[in-house]
C-alpha atoms as a PDB file:
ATOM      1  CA  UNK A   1       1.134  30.609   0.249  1.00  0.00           C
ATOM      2  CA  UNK A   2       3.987  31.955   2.515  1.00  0.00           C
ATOM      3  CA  UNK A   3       7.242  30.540   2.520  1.00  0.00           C
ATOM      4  CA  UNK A   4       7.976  27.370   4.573  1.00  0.00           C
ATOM      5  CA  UNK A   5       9.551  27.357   7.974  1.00  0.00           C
ATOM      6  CA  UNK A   6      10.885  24.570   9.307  1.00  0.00           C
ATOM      7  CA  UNK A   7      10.537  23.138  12.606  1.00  0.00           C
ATOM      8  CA  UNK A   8      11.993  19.894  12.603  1.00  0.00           C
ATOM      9  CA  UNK A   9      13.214  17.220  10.557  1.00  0.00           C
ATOM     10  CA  UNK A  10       9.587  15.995   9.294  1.00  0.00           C
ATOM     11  CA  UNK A  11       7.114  19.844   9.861  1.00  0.00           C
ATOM     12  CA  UNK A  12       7.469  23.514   8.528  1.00  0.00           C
ATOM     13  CA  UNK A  13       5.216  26.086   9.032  1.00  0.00           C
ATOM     14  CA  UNK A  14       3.435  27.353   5.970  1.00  0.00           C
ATOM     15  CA  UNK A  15       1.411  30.575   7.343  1.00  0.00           C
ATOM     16  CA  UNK A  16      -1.674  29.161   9.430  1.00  0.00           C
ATOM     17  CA  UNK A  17      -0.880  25.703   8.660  1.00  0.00           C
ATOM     18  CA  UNK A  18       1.695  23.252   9.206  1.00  0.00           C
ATOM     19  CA  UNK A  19       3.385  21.349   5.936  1.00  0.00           C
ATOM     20  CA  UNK A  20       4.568  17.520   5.714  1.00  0.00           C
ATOM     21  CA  UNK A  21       5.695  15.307   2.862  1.00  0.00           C
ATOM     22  CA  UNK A  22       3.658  12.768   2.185  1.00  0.00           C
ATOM     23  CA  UNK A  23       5.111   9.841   0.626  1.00  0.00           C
ATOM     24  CA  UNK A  24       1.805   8.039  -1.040  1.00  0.00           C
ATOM     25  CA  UNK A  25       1.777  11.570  -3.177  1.00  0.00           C
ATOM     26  CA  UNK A  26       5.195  12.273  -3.178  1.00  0.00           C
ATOM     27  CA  UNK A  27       4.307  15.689  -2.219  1.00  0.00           C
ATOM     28  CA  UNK A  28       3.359  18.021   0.735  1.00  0.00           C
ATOM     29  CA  UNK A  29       0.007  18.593   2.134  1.00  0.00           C
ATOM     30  CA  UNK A  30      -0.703  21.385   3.918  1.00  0.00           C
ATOM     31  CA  UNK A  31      -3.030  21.213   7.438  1.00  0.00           C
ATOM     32  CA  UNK A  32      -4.749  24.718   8.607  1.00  0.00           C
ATOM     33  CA  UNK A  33      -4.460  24.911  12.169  1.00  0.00           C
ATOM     34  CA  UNK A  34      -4.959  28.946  12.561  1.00  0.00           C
ATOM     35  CA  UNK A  35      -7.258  31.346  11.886  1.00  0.00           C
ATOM     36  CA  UNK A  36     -10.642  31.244  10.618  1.00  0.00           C
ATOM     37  CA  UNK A  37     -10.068  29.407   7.965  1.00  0.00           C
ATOM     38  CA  UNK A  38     -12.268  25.972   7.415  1.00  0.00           C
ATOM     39  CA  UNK A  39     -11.674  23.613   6.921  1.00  0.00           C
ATOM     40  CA  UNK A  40      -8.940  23.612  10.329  1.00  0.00           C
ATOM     41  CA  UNK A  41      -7.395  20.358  11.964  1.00  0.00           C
ATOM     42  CA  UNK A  42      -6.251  20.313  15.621  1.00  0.00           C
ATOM     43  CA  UNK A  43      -2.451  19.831  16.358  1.00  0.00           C
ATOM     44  CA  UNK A  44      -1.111  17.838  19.353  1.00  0.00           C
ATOM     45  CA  UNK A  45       1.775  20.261  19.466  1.00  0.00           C
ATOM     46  CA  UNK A  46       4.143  18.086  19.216  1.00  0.00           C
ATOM     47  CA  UNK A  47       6.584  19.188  15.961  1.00  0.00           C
ATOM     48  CA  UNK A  48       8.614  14.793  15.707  1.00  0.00           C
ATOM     49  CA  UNK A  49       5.924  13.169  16.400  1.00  0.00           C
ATOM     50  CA  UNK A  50       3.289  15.284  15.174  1.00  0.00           C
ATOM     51  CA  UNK A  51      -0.913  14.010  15.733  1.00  0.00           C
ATOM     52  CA  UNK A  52      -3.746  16.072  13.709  1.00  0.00           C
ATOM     53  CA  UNK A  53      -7.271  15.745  13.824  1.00  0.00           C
ATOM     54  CA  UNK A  54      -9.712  14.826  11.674  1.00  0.00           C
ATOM     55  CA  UNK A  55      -8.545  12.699   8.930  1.00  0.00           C
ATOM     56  CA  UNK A  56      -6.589  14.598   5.773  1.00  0.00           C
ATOM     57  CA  UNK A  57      -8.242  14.172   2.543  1.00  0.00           C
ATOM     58  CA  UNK A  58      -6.521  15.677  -0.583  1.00  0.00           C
ATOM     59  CA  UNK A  59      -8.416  15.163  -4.129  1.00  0.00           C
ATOM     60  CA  UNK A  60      -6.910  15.820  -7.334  1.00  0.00           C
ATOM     61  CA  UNK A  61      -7.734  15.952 -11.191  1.00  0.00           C
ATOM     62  CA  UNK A  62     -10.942  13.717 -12.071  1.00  0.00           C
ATOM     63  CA  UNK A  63     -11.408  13.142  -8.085  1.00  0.00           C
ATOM     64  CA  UNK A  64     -12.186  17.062  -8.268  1.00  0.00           C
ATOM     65  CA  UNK A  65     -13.006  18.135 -11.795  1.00  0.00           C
ATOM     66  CA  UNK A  66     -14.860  14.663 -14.055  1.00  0.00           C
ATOM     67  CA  UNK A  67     -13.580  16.940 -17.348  1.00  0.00           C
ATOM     68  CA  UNK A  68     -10.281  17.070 -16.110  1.00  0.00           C
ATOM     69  CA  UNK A  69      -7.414  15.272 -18.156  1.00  0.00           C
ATOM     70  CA  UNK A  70      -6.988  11.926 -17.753  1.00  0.00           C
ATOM     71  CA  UNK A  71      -3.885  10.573 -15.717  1.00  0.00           C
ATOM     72  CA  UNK A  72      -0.854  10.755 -16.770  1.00  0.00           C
ATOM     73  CA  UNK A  73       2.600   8.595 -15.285  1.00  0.00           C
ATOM     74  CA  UNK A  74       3.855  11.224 -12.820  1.00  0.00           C
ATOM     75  CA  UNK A  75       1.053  12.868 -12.304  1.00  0.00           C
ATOM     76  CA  UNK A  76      -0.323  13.019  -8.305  1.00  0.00           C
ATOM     77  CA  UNK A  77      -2.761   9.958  -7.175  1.00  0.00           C
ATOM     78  CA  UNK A  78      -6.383  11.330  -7.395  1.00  0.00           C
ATOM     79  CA  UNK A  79      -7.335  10.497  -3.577  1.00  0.00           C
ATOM     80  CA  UNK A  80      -5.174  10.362  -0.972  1.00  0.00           C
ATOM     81  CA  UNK A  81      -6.860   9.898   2.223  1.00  0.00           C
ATOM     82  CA  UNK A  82      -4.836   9.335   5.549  1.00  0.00           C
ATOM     83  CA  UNK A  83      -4.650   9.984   9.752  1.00  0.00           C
ATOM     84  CA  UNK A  84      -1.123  11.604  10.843  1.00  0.00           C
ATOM     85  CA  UNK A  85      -0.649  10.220  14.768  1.00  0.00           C
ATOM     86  CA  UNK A  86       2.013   9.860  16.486  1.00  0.00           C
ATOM     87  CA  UNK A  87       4.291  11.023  14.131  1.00  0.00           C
ATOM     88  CA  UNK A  88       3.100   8.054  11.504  1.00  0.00           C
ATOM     89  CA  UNK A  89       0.667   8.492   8.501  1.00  0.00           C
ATOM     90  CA  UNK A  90      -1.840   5.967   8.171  1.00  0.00           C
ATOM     91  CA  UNK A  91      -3.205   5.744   4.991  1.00  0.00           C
ATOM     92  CA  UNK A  92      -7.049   5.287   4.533  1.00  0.00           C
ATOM     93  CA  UNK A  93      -8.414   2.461   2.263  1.00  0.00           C
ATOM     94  CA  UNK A  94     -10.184   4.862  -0.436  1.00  0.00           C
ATOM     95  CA  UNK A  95      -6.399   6.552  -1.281  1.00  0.00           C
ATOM     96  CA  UNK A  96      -5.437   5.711  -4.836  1.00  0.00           C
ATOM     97  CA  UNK A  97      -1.806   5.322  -4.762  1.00  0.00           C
ATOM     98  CA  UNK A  98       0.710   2.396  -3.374  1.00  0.00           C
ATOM     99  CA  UNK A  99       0.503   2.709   0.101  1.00  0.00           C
ATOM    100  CA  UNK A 100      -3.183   2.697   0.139  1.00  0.00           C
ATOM    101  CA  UNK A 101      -3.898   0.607   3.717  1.00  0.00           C
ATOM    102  CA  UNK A 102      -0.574   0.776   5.067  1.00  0.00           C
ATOM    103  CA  UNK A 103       1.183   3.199   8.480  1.00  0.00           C
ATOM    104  CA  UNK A 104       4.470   4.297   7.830  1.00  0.00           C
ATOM    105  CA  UNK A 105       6.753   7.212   9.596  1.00  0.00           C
ATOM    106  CA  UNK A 106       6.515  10.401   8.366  1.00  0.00           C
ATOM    107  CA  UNK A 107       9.639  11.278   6.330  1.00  0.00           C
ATOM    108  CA  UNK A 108      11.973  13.709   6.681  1.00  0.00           C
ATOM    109  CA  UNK A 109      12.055  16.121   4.051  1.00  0.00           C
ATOM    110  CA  UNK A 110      14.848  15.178   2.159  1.00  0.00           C
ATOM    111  CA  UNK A 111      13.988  11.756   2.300  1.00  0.00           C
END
């Protein structure tokens, strides 16, 4: 992946996509909005209160691979499933982490 550029307090660029922390994970996801590249999101264009479309789904471990290793304390929730509007992220009902059903502002990256 390219290096990160940032372009405000809560987005950075990272090549054809744009990067955000996500605070359920405790890590960033990553949204493709160039290119030909599937799958791709739309962007409102708006880099403090940013809105993409369709929803963001990120599997990990067993979500992805059954074999894998089973959880460990630290390790990243196996679903995380959420809408970014409006500069919030709503998180979807099948996520697997503590803020499963709950909206909260995106936060800023050293946050």
């Amino acid at each position: 992946m390219s290096a990160f550029v940032t372009l405000s307090p809560i987005l950075s660029r990272a090549g054809g996509g744009l990067a955000f922390r996500c605070p359920g994970c405790d890590d960033w996801h990553v949204v493709n909005i160039d290119g030909e590249d599937r799958p791709r999101w739309t962007w409102n264009g708006n880099v403090e209160r940013p809105t993409f479309d369709p929803s963001i789904l990120v599997r990990t471990g067993r979500a992805v691979t059954p074999a894998a290793e089973p959880w460990e304390e630290g390790d990243p929730p196996l679903i995380c499933h959420s809408f970014v509007r409006d500069g919030r992220i709503e998180f979807c009902s099948d996520s697997t982490h503590a803020l499963t059903g709950q909206a909260v502002d995106l936060p800023g990256f050293g946050e």
